[in-house]
Protein backbone atom coordinates (compact mmCIF):
# COMPACT_ATOMS: atom_id res chain seq x y z
CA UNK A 1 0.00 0.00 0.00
CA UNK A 2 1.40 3.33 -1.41
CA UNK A 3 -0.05 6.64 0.92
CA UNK A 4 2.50 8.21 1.38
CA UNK A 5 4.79 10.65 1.86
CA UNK A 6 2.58 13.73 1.54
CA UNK A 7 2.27 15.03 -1.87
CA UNK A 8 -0.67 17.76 -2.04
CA UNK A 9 1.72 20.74 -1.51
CA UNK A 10 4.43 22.29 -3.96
CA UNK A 11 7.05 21.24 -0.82
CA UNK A 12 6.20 18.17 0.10
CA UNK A 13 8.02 15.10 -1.97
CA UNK A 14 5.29 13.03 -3.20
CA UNK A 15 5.02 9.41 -3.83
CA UNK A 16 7.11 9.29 -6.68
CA UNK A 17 10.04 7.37 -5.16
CA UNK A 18 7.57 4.99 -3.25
CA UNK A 19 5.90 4.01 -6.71
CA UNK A 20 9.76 3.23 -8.23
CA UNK A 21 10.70 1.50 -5.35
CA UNK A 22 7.57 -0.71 -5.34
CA UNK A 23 7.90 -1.55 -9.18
CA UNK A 24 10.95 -3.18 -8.51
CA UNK A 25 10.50 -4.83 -5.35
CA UNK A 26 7.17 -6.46 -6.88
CA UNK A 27 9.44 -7.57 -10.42
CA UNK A 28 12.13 -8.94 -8.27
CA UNK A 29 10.53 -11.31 -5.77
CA UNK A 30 11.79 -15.05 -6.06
CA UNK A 31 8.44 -17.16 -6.52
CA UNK A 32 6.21 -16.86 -9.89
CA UNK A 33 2.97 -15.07 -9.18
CA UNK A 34 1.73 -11.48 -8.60
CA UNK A 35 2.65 -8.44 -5.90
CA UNK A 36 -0.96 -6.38 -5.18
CA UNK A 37 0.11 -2.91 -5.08
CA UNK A 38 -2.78 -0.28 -4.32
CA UNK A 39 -1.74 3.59 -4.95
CA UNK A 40 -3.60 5.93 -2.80
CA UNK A 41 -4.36 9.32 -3.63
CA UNK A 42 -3.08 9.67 -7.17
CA UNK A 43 -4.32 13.13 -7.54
CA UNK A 44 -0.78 15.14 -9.03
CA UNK A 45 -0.09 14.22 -12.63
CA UNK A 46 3.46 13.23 -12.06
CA UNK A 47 2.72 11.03 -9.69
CA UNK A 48 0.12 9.04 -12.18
CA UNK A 49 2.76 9.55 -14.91
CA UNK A 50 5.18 7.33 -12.01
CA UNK A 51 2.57 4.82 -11.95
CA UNK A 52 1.82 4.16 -15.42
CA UNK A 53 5.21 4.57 -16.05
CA UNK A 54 6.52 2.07 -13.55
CA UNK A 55 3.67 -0.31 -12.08
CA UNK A 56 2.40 0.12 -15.48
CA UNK A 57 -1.22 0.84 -17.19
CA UNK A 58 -1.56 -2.62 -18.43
CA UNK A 59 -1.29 -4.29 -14.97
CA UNK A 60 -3.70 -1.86 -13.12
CA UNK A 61 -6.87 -4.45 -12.08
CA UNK A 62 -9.05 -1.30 -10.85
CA UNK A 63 -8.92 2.32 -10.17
CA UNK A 64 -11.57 3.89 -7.98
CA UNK A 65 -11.36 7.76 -7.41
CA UNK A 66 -8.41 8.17 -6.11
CA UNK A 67 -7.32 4.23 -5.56
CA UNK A 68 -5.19 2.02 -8.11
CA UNK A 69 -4.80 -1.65 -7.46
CA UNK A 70 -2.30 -3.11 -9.47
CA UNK A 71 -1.42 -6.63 -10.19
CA UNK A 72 2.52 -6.93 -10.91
CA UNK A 73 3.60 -10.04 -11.70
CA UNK A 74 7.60 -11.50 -11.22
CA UNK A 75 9.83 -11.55 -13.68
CA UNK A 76 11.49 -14.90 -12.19
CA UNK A 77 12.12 -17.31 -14.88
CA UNK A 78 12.01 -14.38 -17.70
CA UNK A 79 15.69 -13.70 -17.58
CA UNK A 80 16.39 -9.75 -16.62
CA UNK A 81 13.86 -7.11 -17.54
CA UNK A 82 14.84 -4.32 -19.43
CA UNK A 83 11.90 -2.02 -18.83
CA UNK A 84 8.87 -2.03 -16.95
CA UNK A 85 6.11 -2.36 -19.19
């Protein structure tokens, strides 16, 4: 679950490094199968750019206001990944 850090002022840092950080964990965990990654509060445009970007649009199960689930699956068994989507 993504909610933070704050991102709905010009100084706080958003969830932009949360959303990387996630993508990568969720492509490099050991057993086949998929991570569930929900993204709260995707109001700011970079930060939905981050997640289509790096969770990826074509994973994303169901977005509700402001709630993405995604569905990432490994990349175990698929030798290494060269980008995200």
């Amino acid at each position: 679950m993504i909610d933070a850090p704050r991102g709905y002022f010009p100084e706080a840092p958003g969830r932009m490094a949360a959303i990387y950080t996630a993508a990568v964990m969720a492509r490099g965990r050991t057993h086949h199968g998929v991570t569930h990654v929900f993204l709260h509060d995707v109001n700011r445009r970079v930060e939905r750019v981050y997640a289509e970007e790096f969770l990826c649009k074509k994973y994303l199960v169901k977005a509700v206001g402001r709630l993405w689930h995604f569905e990432i699956p490994s990349f175990v068994g698929n030798g290494n990944f060269t980008s995200f989507c």
